[in-house]
C-alpha atoms as a PDB file:
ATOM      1  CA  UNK A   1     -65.582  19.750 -39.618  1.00  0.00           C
ATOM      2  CA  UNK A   2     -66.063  21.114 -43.046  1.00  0.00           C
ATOM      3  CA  UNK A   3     -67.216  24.465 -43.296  1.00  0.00           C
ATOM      4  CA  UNK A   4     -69.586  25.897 -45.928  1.00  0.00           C
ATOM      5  CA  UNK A   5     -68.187  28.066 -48.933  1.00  0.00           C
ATOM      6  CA  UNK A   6     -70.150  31.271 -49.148  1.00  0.00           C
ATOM      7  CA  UNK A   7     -69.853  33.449 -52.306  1.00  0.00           C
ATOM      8  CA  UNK A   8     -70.389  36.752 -51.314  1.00  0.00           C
ATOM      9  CA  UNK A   9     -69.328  40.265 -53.181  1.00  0.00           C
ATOM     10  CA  UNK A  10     -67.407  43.100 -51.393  1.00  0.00           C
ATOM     11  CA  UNK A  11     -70.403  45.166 -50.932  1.00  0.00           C
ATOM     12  CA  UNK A  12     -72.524  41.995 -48.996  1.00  0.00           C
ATOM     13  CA  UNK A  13     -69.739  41.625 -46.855  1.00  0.00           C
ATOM     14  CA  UNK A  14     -69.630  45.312 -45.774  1.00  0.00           C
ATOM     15  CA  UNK A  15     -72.883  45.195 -45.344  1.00  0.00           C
ATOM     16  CA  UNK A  16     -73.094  42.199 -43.207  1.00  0.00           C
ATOM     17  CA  UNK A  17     -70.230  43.830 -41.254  1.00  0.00           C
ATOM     18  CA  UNK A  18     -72.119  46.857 -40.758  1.00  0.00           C
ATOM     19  CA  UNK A  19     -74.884  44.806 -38.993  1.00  0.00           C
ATOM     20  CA  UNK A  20     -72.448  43.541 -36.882  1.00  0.00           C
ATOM     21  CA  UNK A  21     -72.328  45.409 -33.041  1.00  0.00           C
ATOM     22  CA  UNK A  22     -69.466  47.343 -32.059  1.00  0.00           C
ATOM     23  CA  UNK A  23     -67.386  44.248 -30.363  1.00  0.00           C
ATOM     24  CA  UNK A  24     -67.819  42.174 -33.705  1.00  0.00           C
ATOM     25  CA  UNK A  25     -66.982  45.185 -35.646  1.00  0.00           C
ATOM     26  CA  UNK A  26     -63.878  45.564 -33.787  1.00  0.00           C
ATOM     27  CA  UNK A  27     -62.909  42.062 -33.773  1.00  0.00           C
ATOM     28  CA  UNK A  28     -63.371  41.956 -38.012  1.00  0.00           C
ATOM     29  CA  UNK A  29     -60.809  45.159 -37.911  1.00  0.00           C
ATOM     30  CA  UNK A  30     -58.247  43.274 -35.553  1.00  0.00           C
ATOM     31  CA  UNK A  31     -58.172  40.334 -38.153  1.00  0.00           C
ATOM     32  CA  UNK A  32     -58.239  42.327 -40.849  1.00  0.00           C
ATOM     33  CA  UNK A  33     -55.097  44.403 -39.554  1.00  0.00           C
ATOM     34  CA  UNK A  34     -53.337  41.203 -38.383  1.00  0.00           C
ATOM     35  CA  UNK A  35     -54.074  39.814 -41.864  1.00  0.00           C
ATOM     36  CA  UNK A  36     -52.564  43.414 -43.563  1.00  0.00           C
ATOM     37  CA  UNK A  37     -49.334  43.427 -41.010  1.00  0.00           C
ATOM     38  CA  UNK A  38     -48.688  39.513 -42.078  1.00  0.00           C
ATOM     39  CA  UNK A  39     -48.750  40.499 -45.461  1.00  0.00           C
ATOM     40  CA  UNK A  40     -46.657  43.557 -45.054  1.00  0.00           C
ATOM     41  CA  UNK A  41     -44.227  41.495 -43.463  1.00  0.00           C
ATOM     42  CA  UNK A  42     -44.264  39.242 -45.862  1.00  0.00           C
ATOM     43  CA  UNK A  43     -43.684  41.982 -48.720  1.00  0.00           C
ATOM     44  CA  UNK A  44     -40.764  43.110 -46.280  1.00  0.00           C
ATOM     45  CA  UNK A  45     -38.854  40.386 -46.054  1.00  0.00           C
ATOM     46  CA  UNK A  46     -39.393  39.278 -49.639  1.00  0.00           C
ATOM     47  CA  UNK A  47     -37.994  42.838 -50.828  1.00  0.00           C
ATOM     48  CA  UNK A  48     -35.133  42.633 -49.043  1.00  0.00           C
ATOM     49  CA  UNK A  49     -34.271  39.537 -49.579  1.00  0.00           C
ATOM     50  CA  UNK A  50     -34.524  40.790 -53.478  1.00  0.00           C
ATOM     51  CA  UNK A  51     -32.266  43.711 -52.687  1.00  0.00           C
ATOM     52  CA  UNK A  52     -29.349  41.434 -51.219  1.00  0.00           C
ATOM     53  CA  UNK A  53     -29.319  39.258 -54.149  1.00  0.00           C
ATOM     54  CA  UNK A  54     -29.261  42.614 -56.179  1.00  0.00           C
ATOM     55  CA  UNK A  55     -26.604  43.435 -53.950  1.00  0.00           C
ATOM     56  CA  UNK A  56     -24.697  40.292 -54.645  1.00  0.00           C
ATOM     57  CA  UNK A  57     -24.582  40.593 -58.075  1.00  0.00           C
ATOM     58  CA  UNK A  58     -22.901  44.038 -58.224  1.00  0.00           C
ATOM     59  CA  UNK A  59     -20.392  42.636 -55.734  1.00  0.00           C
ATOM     60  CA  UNK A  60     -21.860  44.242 -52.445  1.00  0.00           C
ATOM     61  CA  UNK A  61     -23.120  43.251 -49.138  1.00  0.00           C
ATOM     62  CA  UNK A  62     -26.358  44.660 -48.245  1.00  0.00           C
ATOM     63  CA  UNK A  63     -25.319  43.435 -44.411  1.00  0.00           C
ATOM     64  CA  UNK A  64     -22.187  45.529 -44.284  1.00  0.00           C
ATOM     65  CA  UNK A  65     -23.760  48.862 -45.753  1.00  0.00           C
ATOM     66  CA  UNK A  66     -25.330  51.536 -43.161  1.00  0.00           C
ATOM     67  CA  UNK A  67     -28.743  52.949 -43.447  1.00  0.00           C
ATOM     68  CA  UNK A  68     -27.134  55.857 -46.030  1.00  0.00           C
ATOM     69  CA  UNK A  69     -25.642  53.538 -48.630  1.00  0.00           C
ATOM     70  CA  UNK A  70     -28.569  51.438 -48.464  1.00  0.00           C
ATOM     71  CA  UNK A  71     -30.735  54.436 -49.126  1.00  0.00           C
ATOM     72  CA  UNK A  72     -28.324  55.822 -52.063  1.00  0.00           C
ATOM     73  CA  UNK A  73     -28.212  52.294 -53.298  1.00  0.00           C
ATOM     74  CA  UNK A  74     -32.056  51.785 -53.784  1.00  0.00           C
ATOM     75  CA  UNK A  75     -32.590  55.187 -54.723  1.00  0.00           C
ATOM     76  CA  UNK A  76     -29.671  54.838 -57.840  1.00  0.00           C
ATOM     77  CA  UNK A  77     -31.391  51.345 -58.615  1.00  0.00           C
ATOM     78  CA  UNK A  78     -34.682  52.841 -59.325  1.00  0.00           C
ATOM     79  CA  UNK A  79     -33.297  55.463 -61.393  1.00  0.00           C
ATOM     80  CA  UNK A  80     -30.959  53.507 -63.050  1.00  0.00           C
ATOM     81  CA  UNK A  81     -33.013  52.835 -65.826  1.00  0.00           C
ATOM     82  CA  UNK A  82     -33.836  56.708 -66.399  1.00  0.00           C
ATOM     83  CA  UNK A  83     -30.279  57.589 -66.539  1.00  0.00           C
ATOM     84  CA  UNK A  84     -29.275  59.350 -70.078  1.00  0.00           C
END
């Protein structure tokens, strides 16, 4: 089954959401937080996948450094650039 494309703006679809009760309110905000956490995870695992590659290429192992170096590490690589 096909469903039907509608093109709504941000502000109809609040507003439709505001007519909503409280039970279909609350079931819009758990999709929309499920939808936010997917993404975040997403983001998550994306970034660190970018950092061991990083990693890699300066000769280190992101898997063998403890939550310090890892911290000193990302905080020197976005500085780096800012360094005189």
């Amino acid at each position: 089954m096909i469903m039907p494309v509608l093109n709504l703006s941000n502000d109809q679809v609040i507003e439709l959401v505001k007519q909503l009760p409280p039970e279909g309110k609350q079931a819009v905000l758990e999709a929309l937080i499920a939808d936010r956490d997917s993404w975040w995870d997403e983001m998550l695992i994306h970034g660190e996948r970018q950092l061991r590659l990083i990693c890699a290429e300066r000769g280190l192992d992101w898997d063998s450094m403890n939550e310090d170096e890892r911290e000193v590490f990302v905080d020197e690589l976005i500085h780096e650039d800012s360094k005189c």
